[in-house]
N, C-alpha and C. Protein backbone atom coordinates (compact mmCIF):
# COMPACT_ATOMS: atom_id res chain seq x y z
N UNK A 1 6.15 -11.61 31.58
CA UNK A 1 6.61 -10.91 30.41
C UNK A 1 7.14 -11.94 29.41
N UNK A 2 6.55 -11.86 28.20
CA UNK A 2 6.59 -12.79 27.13
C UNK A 2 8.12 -12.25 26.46
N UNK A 3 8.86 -13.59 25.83
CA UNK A 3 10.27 -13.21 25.08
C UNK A 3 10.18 -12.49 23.60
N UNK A 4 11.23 -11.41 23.32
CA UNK A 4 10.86 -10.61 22.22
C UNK A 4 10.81 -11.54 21.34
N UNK A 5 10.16 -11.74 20.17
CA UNK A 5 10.14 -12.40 18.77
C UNK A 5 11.64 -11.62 18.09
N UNK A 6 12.26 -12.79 17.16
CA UNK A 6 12.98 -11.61 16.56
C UNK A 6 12.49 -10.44 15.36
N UNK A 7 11.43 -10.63 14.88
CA UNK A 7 10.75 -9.36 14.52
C UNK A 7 10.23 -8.49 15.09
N UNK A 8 10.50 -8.49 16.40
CA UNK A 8 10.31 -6.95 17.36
C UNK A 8 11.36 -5.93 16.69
N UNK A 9 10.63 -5.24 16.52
CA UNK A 9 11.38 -3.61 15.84
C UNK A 9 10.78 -2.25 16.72
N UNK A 10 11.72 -1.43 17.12
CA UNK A 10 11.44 -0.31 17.24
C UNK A 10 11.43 0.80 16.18
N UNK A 11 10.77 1.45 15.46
CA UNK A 11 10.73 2.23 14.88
C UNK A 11 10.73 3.62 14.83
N UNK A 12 11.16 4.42 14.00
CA UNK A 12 11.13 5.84 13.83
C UNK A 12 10.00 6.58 12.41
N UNK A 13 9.75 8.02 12.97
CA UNK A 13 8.99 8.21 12.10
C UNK A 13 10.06 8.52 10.67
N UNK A 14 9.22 8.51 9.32
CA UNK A 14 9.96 8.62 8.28
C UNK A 14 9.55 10.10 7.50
N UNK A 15 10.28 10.99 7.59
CA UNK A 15 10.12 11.91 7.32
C UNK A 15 11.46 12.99 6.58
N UNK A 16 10.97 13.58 5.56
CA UNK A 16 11.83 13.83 4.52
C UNK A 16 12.84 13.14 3.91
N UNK A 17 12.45 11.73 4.07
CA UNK A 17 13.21 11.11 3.07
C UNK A 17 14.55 10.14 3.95
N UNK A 18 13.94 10.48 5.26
CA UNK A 18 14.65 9.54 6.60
C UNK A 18 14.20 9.36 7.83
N UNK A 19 14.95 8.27 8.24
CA UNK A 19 14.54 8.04 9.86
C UNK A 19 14.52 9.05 10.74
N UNK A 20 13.56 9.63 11.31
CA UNK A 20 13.44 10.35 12.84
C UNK A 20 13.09 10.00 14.04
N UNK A 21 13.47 10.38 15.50
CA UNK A 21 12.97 10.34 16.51
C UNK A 21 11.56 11.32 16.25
N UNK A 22 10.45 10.33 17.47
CA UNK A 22 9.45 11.28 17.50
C UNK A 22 10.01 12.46 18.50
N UNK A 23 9.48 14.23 18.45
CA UNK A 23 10.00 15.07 19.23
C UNK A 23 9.57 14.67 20.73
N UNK A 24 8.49 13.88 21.19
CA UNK A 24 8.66 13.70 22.51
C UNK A 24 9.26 12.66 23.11
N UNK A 25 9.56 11.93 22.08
CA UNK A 25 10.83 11.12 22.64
C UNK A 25 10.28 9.49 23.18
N UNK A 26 8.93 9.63 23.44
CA UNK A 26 8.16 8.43 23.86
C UNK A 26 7.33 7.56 22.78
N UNK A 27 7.24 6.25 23.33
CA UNK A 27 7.30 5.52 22.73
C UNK A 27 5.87 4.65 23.13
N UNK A 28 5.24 4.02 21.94
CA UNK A 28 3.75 3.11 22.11
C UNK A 28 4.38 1.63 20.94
N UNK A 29 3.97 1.33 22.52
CA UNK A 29 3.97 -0.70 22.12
C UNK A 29 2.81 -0.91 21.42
N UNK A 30 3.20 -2.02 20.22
CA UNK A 30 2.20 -2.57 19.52
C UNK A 30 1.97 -3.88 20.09
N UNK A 31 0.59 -4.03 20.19
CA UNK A 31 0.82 -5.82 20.54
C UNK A 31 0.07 -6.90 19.64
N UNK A 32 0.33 -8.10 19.30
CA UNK A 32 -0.75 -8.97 18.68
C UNK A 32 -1.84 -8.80 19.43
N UNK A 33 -2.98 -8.74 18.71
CA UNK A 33 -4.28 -8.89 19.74
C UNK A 33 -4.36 -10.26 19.99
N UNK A 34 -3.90 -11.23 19.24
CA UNK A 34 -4.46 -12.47 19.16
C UNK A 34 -3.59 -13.31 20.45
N UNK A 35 -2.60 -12.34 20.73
CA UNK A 35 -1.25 -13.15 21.93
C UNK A 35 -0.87 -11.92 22.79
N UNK A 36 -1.45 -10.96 22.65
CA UNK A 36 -0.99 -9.89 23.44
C UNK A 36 0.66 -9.87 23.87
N UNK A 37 1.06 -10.32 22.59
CA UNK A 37 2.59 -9.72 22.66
C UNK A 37 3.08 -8.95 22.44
N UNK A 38 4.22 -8.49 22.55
CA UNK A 38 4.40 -6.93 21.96
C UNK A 38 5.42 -7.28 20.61
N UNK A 39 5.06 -6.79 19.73
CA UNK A 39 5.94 -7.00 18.16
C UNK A 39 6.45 -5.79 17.39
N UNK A 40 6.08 -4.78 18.48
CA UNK A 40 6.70 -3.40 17.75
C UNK A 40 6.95 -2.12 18.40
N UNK A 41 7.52 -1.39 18.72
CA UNK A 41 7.49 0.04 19.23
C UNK A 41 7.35 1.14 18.24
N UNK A 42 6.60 2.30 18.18
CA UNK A 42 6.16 3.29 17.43
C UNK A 42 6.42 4.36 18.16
N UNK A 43 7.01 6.13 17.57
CA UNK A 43 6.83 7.13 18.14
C UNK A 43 5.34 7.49 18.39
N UNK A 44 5.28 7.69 19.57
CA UNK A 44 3.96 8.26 20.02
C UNK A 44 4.17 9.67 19.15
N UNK A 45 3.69 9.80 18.20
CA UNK A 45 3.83 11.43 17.44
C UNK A 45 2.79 12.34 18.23
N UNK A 46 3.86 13.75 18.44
CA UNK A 46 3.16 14.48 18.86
C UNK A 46 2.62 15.65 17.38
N UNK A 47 2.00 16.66 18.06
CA UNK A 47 1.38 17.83 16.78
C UNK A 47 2.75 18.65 15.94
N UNK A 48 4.06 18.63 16.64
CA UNK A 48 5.25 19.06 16.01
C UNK A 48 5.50 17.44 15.22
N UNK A 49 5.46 16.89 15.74
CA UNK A 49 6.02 15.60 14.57
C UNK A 49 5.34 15.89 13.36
N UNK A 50 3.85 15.85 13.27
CA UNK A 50 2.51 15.96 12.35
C UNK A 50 3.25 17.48 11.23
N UNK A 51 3.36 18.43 11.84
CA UNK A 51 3.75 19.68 11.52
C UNK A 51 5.20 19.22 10.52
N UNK A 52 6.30 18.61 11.15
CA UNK A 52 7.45 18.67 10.34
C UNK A 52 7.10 17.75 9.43
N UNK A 53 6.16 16.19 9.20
CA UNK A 53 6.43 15.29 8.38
C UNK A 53 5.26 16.26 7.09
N UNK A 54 4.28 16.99 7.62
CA UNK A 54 3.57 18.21 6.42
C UNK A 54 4.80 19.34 6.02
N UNK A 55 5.54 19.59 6.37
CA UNK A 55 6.32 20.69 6.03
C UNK A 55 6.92 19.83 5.21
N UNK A 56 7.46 18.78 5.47
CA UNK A 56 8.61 18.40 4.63
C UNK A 56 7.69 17.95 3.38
N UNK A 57 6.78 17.09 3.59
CA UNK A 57 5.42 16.60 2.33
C UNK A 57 5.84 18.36 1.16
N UNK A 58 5.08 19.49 1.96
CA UNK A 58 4.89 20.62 1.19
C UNK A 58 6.17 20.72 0.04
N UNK A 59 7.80 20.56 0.99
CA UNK A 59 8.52 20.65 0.47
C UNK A 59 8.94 20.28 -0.71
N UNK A 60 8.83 18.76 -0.92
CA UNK A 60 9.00 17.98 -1.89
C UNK A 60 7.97 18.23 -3.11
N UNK A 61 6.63 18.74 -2.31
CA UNK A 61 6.28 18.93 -3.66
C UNK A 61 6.40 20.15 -3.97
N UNK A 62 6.35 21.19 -3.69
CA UNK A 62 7.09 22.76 -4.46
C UNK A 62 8.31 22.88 -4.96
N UNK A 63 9.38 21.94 -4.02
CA UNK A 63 10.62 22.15 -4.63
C UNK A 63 10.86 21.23 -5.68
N UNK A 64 9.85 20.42 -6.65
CA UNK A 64 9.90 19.93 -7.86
C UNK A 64 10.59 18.38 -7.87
N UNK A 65 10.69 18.07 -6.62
CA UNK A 65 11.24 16.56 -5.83
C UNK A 65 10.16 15.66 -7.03
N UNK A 66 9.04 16.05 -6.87
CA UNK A 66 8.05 14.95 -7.30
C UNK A 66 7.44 15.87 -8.70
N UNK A 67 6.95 17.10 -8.44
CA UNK A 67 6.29 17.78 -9.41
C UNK A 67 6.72 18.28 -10.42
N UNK A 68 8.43 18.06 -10.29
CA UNK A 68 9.60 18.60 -11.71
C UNK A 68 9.52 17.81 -12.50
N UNK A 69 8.96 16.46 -11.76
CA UNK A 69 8.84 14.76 -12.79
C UNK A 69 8.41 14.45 -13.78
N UNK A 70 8.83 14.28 -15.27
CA UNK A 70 7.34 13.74 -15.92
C UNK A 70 6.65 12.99 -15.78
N UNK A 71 5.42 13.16 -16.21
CA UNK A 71 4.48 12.43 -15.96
C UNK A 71 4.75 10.72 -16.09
N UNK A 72 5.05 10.63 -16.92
CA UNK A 72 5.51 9.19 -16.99
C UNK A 72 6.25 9.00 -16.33
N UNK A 73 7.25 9.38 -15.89
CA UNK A 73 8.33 8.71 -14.71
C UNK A 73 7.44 8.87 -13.25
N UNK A 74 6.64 9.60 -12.67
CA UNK A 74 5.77 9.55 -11.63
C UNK A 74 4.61 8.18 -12.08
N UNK A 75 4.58 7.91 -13.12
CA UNK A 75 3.69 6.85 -13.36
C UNK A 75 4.50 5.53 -13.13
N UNK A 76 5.61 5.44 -13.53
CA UNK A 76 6.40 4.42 -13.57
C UNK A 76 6.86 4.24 -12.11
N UNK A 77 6.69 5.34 -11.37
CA UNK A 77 7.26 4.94 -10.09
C UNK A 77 6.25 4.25 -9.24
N UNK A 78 4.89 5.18 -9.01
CA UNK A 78 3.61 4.47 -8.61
C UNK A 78 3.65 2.85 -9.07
N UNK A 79 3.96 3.09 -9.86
CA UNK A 79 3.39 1.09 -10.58
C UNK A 79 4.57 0.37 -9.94
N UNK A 80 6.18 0.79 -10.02
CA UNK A 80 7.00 0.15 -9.04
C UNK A 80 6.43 -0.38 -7.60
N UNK A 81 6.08 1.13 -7.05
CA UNK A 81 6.21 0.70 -5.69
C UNK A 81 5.11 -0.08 -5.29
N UNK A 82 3.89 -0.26 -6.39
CA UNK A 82 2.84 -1.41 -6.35
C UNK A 82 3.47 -2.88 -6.60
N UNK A 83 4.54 -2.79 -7.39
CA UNK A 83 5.05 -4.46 -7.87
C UNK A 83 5.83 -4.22 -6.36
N UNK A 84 6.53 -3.67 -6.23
CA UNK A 84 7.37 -3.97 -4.63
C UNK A 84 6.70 -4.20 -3.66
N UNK A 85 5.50 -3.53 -3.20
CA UNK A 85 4.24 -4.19 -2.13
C UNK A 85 3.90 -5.90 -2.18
N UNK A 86 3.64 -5.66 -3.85
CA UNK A 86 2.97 -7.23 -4.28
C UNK A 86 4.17 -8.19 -3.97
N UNK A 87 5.27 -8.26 -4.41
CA UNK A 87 6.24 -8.94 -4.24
C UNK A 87 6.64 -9.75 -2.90
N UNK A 88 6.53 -8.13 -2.12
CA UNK A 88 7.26 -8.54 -1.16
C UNK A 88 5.77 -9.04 0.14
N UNK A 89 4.33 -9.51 -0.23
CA UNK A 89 3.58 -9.63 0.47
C UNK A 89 3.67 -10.97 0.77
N UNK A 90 4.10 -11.76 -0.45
CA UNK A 90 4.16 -13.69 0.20
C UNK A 90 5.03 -13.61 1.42
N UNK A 91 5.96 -12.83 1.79
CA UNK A 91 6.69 -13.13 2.64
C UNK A 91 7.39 -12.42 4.17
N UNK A 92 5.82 -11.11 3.70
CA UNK A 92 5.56 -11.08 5.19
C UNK A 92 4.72 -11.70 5.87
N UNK A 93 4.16 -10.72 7.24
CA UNK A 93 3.02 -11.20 7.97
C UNK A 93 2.53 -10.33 8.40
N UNK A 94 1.61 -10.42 8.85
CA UNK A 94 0.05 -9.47 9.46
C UNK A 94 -0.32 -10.13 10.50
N UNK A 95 -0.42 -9.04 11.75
CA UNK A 95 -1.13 -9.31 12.73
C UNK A 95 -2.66 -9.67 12.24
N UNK A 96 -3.16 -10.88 13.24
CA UNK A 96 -4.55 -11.21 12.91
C UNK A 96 -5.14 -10.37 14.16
N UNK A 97 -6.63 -11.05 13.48
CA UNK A 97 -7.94 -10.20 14.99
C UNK A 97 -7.78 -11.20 15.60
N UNK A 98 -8.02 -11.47 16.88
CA UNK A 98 -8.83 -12.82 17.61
C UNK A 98 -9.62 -13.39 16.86
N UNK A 99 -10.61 -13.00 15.76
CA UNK A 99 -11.75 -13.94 15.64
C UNK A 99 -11.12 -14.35 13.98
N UNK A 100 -10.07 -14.26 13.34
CA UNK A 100 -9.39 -14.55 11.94
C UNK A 100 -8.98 -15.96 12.54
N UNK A 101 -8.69 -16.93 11.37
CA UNK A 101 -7.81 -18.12 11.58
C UNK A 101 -6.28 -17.62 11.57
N UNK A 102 -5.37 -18.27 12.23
CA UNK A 102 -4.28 -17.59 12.34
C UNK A 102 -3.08 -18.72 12.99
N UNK A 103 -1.90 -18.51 12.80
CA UNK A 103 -1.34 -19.47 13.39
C UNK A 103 -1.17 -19.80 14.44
N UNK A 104 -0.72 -20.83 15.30
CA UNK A 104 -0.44 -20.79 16.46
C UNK A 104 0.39 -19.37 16.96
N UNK A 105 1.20 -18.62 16.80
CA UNK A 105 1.57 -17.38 16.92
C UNK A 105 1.03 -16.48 16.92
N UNK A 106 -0.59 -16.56 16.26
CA UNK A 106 -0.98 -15.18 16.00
C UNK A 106 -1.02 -14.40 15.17
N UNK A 107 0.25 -15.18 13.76
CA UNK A 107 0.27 -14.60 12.95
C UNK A 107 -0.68 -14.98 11.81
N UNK A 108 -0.53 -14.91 10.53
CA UNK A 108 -1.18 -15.58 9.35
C UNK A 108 -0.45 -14.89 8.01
N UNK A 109 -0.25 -15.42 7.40
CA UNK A 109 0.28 -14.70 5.92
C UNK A 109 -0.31 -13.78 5.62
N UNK A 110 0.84 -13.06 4.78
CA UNK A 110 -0.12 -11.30 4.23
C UNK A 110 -1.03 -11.79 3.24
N UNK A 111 -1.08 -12.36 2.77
CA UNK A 111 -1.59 -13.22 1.48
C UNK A 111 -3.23 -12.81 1.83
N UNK A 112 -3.51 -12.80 3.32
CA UNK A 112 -4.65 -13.13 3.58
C UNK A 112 -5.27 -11.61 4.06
N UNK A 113 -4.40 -11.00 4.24
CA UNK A 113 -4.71 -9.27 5.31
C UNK A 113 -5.05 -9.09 3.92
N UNK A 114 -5.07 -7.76 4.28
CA UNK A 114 -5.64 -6.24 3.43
C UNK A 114 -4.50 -5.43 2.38
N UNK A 115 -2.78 -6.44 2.15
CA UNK A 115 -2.24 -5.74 1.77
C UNK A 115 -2.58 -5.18 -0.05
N UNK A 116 -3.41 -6.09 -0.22
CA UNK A 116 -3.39 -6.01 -2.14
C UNK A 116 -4.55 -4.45 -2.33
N UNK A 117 -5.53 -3.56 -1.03
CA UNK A 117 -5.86 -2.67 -1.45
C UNK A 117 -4.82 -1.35 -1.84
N UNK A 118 -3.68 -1.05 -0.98
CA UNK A 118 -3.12 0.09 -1.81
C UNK A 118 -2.22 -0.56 -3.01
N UNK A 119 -2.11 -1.84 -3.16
CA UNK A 119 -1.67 -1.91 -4.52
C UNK A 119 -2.40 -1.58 -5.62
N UNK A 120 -3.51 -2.15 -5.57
CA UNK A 120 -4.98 -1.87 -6.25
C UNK A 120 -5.27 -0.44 -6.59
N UNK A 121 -5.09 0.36 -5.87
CA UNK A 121 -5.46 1.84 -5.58
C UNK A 121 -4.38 2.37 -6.25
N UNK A 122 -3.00 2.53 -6.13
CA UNK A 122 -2.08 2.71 -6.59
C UNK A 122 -2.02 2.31 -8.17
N UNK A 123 -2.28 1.21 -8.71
CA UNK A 123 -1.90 0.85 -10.14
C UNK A 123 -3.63 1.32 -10.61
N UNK A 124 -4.38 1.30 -10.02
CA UNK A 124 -5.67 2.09 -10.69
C UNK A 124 -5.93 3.20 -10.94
N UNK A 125 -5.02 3.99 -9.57
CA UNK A 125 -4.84 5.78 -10.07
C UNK A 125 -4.22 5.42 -11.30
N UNK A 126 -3.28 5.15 -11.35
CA UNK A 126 -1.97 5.62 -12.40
C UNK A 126 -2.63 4.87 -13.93
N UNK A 127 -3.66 3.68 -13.78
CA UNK A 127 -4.58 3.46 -15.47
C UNK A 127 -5.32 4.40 -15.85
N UNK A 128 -5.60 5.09 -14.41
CA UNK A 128 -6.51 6.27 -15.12
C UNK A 128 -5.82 7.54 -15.56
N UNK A 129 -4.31 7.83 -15.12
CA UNK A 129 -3.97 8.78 -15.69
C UNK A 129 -3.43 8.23 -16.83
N UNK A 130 -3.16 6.95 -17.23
CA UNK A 130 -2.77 6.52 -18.88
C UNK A 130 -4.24 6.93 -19.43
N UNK A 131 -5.10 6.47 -18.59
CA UNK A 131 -6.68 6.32 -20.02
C UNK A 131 -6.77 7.49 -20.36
N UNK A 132 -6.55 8.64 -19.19
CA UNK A 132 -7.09 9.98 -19.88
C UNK A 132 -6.13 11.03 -20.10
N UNK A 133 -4.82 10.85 -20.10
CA UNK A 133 -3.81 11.60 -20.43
C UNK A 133 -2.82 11.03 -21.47
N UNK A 134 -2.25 9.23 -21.50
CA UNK A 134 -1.32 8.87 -22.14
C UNK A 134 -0.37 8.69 -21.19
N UNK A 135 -0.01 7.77 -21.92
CA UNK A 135 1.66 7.27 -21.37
C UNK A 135 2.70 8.23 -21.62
N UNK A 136 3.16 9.79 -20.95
CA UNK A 136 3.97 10.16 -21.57
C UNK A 136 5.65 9.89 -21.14
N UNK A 137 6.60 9.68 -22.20
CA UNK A 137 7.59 9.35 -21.97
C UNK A 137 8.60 10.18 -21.63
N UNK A 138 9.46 10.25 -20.58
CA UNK A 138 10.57 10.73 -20.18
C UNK A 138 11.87 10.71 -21.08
């Protein structure tokens, strides 16, 4: 049994706007493929987990959490949480495959993963709701 890294995290699911236990209570190890270490714990979600993190989704958007918003302030937030992805990608890390170059650890900079597609996706929805609606202001 290999020693934890100190970026071993156990995690909870995030749902309505906070940390939860999954309802069955059990738990799935993540491991590097490249070192078969373990670098993370996840709720094994069961179909009630799935059920409350959609109920609460429904919630937020009927009860006007997101949909009371103007448009421009839902635009301005999308494009935030794209500069906060981008930002904060020099200075994480990403598990590699076995067959990626990677560090002796296993790891490799995000620089190099897949993180810049939901930034991409994210600031491209939100040009297209400027191109065909406008920037409207709050």
């Amino acid at each position: 049994m290999s020693p934890q890294k100190s970026f071993m995290k156990t995690w909870k699911n995030w749902v309505d706007g906070k940390w939860v236990e999954g309802a069955g209570g059990q738990l799935t190890a993540i491991e590097n493929p490249a070192t078969g270490e373990k670098i993370a714990e996840v709720p094994n979600s069961t179909p009630a987990d799935v059920d409350r993190a959609v109920e609460a989704a429904k919630r937020a958007f009927y009860d006007g959490r997101w949909t009371g918003l103007m448009r421009g302030e839902r635009q301005r937030m999308l494009w935030r949480l794209g500069e906060l992805v981008e930002q904060k990608a020099p200075s994480t890390t990403c598990v590699s495959s076995p067959r990626a170059p990677a560090t002796p650890s296993g790891m490799k900079p995000a620089s190099t993963c897949r993180i810049t597609l939901p930034i991409s996706a994210a600031n491209q929805w939100v040009w297209w709701v400027r191109s065909r609606l406008g920037t409207i202001h709050s």
